[in-house]
C-alpha atoms as a PDB file:
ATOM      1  CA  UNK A   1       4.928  58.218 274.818  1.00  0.00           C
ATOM      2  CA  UNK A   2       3.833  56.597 278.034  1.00  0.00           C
ATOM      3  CA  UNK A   3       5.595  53.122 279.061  1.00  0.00           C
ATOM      4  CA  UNK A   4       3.504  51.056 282.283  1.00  0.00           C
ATOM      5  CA  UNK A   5       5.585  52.168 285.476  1.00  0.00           C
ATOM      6  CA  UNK A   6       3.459  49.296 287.824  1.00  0.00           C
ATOM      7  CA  UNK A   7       2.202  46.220 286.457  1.00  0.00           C
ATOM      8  CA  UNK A   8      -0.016  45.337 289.252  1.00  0.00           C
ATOM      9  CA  UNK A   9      -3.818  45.967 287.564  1.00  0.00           C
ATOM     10  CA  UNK A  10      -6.270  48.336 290.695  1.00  0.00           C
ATOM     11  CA  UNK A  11      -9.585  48.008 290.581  1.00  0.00           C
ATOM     12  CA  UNK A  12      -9.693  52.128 290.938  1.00  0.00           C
ATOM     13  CA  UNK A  13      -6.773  53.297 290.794  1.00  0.00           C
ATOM     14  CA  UNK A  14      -6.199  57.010 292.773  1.00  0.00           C
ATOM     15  CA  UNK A  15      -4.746  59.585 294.040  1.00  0.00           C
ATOM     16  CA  UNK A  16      -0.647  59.328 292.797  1.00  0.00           C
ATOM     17  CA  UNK A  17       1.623  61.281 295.046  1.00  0.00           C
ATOM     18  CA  UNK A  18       5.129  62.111 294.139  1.00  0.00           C
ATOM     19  CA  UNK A  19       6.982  62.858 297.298  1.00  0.00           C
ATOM     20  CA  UNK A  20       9.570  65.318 297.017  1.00  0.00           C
ATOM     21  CA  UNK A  21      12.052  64.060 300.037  1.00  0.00           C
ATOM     22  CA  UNK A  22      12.141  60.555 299.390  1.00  0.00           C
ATOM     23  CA  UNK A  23      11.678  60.839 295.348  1.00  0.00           C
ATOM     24  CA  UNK A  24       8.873  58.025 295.501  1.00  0.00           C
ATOM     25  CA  UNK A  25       5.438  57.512 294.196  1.00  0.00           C
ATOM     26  CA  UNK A  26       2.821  56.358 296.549  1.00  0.00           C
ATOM     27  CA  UNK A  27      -0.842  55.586 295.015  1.00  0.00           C
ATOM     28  CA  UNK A  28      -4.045  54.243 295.729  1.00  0.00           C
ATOM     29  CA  UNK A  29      -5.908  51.027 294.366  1.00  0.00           C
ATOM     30  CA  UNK A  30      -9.278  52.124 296.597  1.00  0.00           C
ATOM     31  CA  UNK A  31     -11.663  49.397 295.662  1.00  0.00           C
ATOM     32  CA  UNK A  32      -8.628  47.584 297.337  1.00  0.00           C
ATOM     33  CA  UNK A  33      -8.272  49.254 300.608  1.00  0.00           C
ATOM     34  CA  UNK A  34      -4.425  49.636 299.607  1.00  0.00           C
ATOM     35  CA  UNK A  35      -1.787  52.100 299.203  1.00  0.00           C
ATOM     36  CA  UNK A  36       0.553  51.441 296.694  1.00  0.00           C
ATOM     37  CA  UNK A  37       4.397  52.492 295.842  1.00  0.00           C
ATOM     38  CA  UNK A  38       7.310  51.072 294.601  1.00  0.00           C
ATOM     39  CA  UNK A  39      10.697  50.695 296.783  1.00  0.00           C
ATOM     40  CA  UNK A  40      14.195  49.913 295.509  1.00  0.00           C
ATOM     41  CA  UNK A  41      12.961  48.876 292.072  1.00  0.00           C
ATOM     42  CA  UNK A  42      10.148  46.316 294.030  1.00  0.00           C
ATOM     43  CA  UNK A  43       6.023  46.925 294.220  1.00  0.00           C
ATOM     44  CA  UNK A  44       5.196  47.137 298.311  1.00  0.00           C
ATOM     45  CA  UNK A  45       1.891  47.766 299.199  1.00  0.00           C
ATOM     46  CA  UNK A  46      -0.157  48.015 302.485  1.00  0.00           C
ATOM     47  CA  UNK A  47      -3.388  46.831 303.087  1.00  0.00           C
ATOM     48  CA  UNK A  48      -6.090  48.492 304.885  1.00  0.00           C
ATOM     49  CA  UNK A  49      -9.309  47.774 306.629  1.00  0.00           C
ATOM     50  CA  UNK A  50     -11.070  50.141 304.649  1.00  0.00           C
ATOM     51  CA  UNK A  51     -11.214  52.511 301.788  1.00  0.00           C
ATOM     52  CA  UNK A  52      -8.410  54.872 301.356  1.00  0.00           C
ATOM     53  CA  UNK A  53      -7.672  57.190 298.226  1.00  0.00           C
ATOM     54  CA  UNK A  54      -5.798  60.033 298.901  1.00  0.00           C
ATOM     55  CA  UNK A  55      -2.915  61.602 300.650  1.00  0.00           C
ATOM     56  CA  UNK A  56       0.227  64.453 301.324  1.00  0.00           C
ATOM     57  CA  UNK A  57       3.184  64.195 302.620  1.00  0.00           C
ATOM     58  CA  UNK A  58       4.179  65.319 306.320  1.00  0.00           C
ATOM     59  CA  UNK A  59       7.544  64.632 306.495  1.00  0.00           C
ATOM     60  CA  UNK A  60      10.158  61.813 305.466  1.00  0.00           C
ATOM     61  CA  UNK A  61       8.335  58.839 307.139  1.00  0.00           C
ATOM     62  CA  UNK A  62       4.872  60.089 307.542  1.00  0.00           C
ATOM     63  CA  UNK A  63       2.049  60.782 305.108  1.00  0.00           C
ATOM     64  CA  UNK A  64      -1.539  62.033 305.825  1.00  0.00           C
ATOM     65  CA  UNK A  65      -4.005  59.556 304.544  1.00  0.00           C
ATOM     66  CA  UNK A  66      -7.997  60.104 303.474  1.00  0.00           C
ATOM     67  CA  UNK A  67      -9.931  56.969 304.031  1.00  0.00           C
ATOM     68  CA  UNK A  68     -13.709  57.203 304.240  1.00  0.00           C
ATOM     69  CA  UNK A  69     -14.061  57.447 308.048  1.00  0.00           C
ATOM     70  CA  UNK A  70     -11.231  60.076 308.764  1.00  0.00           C
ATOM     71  CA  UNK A  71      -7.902  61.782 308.088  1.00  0.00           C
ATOM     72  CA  UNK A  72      -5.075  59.803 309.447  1.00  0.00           C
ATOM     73  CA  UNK A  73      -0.939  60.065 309.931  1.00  0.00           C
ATOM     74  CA  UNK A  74       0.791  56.956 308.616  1.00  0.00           C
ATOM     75  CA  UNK A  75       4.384  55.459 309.345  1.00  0.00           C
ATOM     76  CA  UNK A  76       5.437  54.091 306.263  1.00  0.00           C
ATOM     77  CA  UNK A  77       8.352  52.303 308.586  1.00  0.00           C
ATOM     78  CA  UNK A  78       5.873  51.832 311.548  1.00  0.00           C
ATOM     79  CA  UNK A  79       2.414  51.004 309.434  1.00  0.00           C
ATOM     80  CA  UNK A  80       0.519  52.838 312.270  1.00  0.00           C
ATOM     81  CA  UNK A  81      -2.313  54.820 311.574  1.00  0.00           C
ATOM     82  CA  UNK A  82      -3.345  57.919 313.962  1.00  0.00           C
ATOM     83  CA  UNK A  83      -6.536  59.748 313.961  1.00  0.00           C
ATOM     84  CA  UNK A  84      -6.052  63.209 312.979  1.00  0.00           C
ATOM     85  CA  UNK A  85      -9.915  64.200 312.498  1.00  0.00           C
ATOM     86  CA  UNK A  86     -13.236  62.500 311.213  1.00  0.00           C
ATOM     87  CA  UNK A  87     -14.410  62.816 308.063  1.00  0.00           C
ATOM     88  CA  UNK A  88     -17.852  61.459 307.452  1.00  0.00           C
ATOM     89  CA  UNK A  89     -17.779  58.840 310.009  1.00  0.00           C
ATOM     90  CA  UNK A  90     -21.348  58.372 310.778  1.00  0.00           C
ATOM     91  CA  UNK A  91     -22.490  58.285 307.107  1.00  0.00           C
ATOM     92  CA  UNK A  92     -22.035  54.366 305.654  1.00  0.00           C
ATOM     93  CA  UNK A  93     -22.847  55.599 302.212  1.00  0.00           C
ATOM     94  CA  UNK A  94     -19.571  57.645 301.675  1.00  0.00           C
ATOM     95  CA  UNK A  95     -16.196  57.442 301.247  1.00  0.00           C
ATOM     96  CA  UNK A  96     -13.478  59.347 300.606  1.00  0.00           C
ATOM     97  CA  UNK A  97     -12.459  60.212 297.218  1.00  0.00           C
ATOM     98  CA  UNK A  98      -9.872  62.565 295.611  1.00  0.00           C
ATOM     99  CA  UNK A  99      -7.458  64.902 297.520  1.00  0.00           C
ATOM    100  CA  UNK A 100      -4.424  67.154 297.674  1.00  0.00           C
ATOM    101  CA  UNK A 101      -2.499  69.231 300.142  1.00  0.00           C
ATOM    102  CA  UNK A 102      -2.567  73.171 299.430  1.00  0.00           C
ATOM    103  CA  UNK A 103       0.005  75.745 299.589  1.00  0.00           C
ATOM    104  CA  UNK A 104      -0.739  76.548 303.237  1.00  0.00           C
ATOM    105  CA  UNK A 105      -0.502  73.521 304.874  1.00  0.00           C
ATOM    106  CA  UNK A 106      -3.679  72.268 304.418  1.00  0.00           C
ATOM    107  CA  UNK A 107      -5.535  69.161 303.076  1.00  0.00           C
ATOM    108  CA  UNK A 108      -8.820  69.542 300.686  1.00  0.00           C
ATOM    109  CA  UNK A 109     -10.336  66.502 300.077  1.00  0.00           C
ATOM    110  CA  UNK A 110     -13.696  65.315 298.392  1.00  0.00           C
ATOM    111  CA  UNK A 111     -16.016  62.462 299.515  1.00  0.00           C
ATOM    112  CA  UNK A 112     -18.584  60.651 297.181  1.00  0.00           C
ATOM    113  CA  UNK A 113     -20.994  57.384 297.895  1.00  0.00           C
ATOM    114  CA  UNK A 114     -19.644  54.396 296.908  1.00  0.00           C
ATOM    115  CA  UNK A 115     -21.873  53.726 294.813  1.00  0.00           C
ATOM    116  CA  UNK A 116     -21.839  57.410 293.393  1.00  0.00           C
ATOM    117  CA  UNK A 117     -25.389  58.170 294.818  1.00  0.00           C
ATOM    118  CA  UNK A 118     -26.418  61.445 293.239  1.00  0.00           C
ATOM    119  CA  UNK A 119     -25.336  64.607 295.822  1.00  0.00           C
ATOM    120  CA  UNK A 120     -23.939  62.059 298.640  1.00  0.00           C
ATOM    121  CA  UNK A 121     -20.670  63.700 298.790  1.00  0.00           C
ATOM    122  CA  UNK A 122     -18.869  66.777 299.698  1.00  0.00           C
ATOM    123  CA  UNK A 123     -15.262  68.366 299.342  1.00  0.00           C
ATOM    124  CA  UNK A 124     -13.739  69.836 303.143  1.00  0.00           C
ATOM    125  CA  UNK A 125     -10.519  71.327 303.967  1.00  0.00           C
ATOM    126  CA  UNK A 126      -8.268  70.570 306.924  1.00  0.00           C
ATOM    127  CA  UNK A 127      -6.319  73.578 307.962  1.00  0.00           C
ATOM    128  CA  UNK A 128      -4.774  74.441 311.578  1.00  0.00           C
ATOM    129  CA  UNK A 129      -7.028  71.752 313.249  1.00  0.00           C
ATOM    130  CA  UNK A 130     -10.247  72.798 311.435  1.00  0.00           C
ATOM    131  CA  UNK A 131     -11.996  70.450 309.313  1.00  0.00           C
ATOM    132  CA  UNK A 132     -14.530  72.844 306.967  1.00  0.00           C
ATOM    133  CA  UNK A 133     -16.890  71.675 304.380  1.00  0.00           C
ATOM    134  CA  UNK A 134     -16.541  73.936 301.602  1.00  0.00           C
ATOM    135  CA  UNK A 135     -18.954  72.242 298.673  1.00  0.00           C
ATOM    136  CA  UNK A 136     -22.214  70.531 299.637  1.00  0.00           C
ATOM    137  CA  UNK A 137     -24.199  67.793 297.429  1.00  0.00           C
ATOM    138  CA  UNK A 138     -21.455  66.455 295.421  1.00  0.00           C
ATOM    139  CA  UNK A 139     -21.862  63.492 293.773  1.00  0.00           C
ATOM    140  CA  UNK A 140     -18.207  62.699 292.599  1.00  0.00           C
ATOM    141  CA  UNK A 141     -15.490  64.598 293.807  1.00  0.00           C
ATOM    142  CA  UNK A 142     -12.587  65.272 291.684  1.00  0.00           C
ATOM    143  CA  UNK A 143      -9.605  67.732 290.127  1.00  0.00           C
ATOM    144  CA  UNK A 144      -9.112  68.887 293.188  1.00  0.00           C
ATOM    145  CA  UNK A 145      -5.558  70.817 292.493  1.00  0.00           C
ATOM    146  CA  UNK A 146      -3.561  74.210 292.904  1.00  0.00           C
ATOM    147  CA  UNK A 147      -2.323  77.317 291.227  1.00  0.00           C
ATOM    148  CA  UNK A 148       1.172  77.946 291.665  1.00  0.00           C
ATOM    149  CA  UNK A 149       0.731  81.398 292.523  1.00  0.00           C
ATOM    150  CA  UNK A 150      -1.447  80.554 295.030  1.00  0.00           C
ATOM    151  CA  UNK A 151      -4.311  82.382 293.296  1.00  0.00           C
ATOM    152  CA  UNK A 152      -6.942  79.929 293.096  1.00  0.00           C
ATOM    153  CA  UNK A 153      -8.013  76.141 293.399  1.00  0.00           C
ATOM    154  CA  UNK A 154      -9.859  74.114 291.063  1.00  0.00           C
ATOM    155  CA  UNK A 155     -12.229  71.471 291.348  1.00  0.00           C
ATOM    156  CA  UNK A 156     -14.882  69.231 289.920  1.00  0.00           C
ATOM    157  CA  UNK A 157     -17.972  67.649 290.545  1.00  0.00           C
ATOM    158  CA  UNK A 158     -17.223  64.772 287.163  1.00  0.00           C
ATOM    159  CA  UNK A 159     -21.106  64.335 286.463  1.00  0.00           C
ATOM    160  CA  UNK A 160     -21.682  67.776 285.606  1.00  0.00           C
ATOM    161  CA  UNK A 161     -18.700  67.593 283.049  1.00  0.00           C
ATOM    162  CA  UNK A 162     -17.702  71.381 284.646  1.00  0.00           C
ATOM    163  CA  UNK A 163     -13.990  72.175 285.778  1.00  0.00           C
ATOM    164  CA  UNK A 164     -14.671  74.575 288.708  1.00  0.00           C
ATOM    165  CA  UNK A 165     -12.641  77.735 289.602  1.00  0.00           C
ATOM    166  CA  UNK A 166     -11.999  79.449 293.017  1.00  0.00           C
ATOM    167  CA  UNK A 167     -10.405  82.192 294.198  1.00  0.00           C
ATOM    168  CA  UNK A 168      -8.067  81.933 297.332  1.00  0.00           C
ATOM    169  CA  UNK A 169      -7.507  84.451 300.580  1.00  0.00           C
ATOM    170  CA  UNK A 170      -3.618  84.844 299.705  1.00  0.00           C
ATOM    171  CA  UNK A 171      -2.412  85.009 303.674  1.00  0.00           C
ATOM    172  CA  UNK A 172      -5.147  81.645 305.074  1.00  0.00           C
ATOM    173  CA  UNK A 173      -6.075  80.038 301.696  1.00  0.00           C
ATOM    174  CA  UNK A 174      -9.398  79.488 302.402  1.00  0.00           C
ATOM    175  CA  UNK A 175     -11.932  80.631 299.660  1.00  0.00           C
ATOM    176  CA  UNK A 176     -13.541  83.956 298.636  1.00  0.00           C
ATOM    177  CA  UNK A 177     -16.884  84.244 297.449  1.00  0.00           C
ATOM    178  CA  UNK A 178     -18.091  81.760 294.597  1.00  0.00           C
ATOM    179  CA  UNK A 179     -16.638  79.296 292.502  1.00  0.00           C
ATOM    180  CA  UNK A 180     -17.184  79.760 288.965  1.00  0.00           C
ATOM    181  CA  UNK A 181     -16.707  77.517 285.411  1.00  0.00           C
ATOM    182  CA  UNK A 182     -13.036  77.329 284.204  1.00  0.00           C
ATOM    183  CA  UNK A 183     -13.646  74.626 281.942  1.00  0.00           C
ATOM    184  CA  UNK A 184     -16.806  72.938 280.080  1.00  0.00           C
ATOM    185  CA  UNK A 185     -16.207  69.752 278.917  1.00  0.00           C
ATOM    186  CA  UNK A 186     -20.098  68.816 278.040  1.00  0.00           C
ATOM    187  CA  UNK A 187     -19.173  69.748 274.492  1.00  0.00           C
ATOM    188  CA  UNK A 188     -17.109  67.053 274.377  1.00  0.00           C
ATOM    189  CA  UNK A 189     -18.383  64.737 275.793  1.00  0.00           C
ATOM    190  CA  UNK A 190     -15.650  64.760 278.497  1.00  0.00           C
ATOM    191  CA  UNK A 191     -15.488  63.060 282.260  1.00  0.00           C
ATOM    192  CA  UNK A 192     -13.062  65.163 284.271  1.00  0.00           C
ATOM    193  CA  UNK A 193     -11.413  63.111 287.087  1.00  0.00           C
ATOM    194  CA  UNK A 194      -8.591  63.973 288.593  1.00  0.00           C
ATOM    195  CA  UNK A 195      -6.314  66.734 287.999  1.00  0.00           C
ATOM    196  CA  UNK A 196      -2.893  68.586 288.503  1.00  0.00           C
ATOM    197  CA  UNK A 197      -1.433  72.167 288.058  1.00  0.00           C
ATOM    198  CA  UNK A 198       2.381  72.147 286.250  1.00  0.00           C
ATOM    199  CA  UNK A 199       4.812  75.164 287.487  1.00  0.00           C
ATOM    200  CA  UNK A 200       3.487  76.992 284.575  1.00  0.00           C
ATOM    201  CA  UNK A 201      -0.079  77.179 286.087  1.00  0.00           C
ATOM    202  CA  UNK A 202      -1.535  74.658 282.936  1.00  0.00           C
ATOM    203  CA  UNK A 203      -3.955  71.964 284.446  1.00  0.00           C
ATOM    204  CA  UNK A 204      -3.712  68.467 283.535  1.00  0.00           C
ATOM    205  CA  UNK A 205      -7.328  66.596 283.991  1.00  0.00           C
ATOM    206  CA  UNK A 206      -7.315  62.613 283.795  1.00  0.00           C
ATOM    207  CA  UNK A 207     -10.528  62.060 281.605  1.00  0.00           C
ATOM    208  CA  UNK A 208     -12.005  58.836 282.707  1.00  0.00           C
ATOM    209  CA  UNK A 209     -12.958  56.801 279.643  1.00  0.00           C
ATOM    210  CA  UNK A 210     -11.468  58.904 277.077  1.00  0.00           C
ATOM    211  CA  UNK A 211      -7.651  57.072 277.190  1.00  0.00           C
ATOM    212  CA  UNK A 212      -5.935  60.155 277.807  1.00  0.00           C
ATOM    213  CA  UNK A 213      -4.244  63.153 280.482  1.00  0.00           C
ATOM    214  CA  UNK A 214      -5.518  66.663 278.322  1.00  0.00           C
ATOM    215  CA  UNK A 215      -3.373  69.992 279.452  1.00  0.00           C
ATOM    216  CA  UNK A 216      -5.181  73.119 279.513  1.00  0.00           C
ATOM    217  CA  UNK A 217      -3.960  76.703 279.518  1.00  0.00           C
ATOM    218  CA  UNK A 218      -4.597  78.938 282.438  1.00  0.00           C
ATOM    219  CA  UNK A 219      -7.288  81.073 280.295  1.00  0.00           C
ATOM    220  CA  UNK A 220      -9.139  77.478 279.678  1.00  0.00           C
ATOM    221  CA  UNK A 221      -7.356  76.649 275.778  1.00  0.00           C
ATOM    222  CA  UNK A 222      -6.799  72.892 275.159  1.00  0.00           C
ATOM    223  CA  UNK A 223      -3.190  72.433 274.895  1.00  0.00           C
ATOM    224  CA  UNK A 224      -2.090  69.206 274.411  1.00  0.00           C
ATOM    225  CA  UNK A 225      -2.947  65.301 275.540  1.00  0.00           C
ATOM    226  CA  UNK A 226      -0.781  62.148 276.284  1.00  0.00           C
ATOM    227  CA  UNK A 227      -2.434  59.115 275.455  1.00  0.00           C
ATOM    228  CA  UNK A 228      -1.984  55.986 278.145  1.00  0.00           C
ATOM    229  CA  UNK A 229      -3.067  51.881 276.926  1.00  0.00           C
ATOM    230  CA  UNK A 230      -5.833  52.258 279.566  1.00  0.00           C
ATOM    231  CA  UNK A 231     -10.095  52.950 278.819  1.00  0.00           C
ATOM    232  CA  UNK A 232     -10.073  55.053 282.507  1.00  0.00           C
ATOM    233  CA  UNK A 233      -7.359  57.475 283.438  1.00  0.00           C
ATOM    234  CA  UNK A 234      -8.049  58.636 287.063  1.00  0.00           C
ATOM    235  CA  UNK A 235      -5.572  60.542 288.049  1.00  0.00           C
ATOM    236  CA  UNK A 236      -1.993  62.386 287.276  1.00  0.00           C
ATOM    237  CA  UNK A 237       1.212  63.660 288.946  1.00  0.00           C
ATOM    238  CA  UNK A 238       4.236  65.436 288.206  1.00  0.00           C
ATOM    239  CA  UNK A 239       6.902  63.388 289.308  1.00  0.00           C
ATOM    240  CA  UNK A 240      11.090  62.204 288.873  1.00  0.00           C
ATOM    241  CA  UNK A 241      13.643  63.487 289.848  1.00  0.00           C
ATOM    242  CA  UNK A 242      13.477  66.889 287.958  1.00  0.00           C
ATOM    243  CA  UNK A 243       9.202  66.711 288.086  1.00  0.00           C
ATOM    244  CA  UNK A 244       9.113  66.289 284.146  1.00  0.00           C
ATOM    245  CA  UNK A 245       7.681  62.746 284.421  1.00  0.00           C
ATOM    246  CA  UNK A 246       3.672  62.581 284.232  1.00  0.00           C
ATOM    247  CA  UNK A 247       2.608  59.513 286.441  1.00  0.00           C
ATOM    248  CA  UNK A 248      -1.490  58.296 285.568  1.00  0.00           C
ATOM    249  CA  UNK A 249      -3.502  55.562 287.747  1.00  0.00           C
ATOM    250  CA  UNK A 250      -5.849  54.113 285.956  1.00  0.00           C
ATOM    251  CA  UNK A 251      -9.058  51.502 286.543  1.00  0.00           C
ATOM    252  CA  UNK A 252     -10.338  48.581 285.479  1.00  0.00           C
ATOM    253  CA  UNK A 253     -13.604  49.720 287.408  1.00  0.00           C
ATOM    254  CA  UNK A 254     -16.520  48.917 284.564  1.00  0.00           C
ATOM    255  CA  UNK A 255     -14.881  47.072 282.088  1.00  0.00           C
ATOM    256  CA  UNK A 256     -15.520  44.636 280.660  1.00  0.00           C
ATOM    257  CA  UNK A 257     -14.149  41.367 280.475  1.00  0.00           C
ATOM    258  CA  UNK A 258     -12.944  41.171 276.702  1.00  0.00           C
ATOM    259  CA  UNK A 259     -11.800  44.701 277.497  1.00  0.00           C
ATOM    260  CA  UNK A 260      -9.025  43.351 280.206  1.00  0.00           C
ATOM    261  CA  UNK A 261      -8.350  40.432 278.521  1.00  0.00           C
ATOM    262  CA  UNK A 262      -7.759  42.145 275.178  1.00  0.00           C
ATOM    263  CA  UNK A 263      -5.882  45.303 276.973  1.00  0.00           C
ATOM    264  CA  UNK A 264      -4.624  43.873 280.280  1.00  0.00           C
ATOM    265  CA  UNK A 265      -2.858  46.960 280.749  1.00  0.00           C
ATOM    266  CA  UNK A 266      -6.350  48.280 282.069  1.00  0.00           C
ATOM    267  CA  UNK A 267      -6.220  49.413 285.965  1.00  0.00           C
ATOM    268  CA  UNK A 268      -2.320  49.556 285.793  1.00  0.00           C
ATOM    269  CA  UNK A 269      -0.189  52.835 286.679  1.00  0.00           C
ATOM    270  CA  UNK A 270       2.156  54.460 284.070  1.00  0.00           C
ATOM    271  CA  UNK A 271       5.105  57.179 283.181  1.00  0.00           C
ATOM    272  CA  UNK A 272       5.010  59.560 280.702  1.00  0.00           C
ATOM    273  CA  UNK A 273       8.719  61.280 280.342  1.00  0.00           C
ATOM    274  CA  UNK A 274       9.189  65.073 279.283  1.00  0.00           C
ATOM    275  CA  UNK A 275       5.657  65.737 278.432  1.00  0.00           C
ATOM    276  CA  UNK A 276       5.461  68.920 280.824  1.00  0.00           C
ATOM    277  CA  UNK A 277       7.305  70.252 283.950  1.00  0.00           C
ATOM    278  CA  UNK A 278       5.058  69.587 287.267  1.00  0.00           C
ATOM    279  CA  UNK A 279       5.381  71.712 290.964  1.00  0.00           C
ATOM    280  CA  UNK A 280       6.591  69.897 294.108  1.00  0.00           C
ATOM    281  CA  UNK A 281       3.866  68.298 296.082  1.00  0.00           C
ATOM    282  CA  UNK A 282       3.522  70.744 299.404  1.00  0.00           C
ATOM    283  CA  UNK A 283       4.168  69.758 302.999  1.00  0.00           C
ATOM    284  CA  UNK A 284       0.988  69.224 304.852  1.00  0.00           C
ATOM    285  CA  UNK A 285       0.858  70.834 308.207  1.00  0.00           C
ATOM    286  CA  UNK A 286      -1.361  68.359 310.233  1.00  0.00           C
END
């Protein structure tokens, strides 16, 4: 059963991160331009100049940020933001879109146009002061996530309906020949969005539209969903103090408006208690 954790409705909401040192959820609304968290029981936010949807955690006080010109370390005490590298800077159609730190140290994260323009984006990964492209014409970038073992990453491209599976060098991380299909959802009629891996290597995929956060095995077998008062589930995280609690953004992003009025819990983020058992978030090594 999942109860609304933040009442304050995002446009697009993205990119939940549970930080492990400071036991705190930060989140995006990007539409917005703000991250999002709650402190001593209160909503804080911080608004930004332009979009931002994703981020890892560097140490106590500092996170890496995606936003659609670069990656960026932020004070939360300080609120200053300091280039790391350029990410699509010269292209106005993009942005940044959903992202996660890996096992090494290092940051993937996907790009898209903003207005979803077919191919326009691409998903990179920052490692040791490299910034790589790893997929080319991408149109929304999404599920990007982890194997505990370190074996593999997933991904997802969310028009093609495909969950995306790639093996990992085990000493740099970096990937080994092709990706290839963990998971068809076209059967379904499924939008994968974003995703997470548990500690027992399941993925959990936000399906956009369908109301829901689905768990699936690591051989691909649907294992179970948790249901959320919201039409478009972006994105989940393992979270609390013991990583049982499943955290969902959601949007309000094409709704409409007897949809929001009728469910105003549309675009808000929410808490599902002892639904699985999630992996700590890893350090990213900027």
């Amino acid at each position: 059963m999942s109860t609304v954790f933040d009442d304050r409705p995002c446009e697009l909401g993205e990119g939940p991160l549970w930080h492990p040192e400071r036991r705190q959820l930060f989140w995006f609304d990007i539409v917005g331009k703000r991250l999002m968290t709650r402190e001593n029981g209160s909503p804080k936010s911080w608004q930004f100049d332009e979009h931002v949807s994703a981020a890892g955690w560097v140490n106590l006080e500092t996170l890496l940020i995606a936003s659609e010109t670069g990656l960026w370390r932020f004070g939360l005490k300080s609120g200053q933001k300091d280039l790391i590298t350029l990410l699509e800077a010269d292209n106005p159609v993009t942005r940044s879109n959903d992202g996660r730190a890996d096992p090494w140290g290092g940051f993937w994260i996907g790009t898209m146009g903003k207005n979803a323009e077919p191919g326009a984006g691409a998903i990179y990964r920052y490692w040791q002061g490299e910034l790589r492209q790893l997929v080319q014409n991408v149109t929304i970038s999404n599920a990007i996530c982890f194997a505990p073992d370190r074996s593999c990453a997933y991904y997802t491209d969310t028009v093609t309906k495909l969950i995306m599976r790639w093996p990992l060098n085990a000493q740099t991380g970096w990937p080994v020949g092709d990706g290839t299909v963990f998971l068809d959802l076209n059967a379904d009629g499924l939008n994968p969005d974003g995703a997470v891996v548990d500690a027992y290597g399941n993925i959990w995929v936000a399906q956009w539209g369908a109301r829901r956060v689905a768990a699936y095995t690591p051989e691909g077998q649907f294992l179970k969903a948790v249901s959320f008062k919201a039409a478009h589930t972006s994105c989940p995280a393992f979270g609390g103090d013991d990583l049982t609690t499943l955290f969902c953004t959601t949007a309000r992003e094409g709704l409409d408006a007897e949809i929001l009025i009728s469910q105003p819990t549309n675009g808000m983020t929410f808490a599902a208690f002892g639904v699985g058992k999630g992996q700590a978030e890893h350090r990213v090594l900027p």
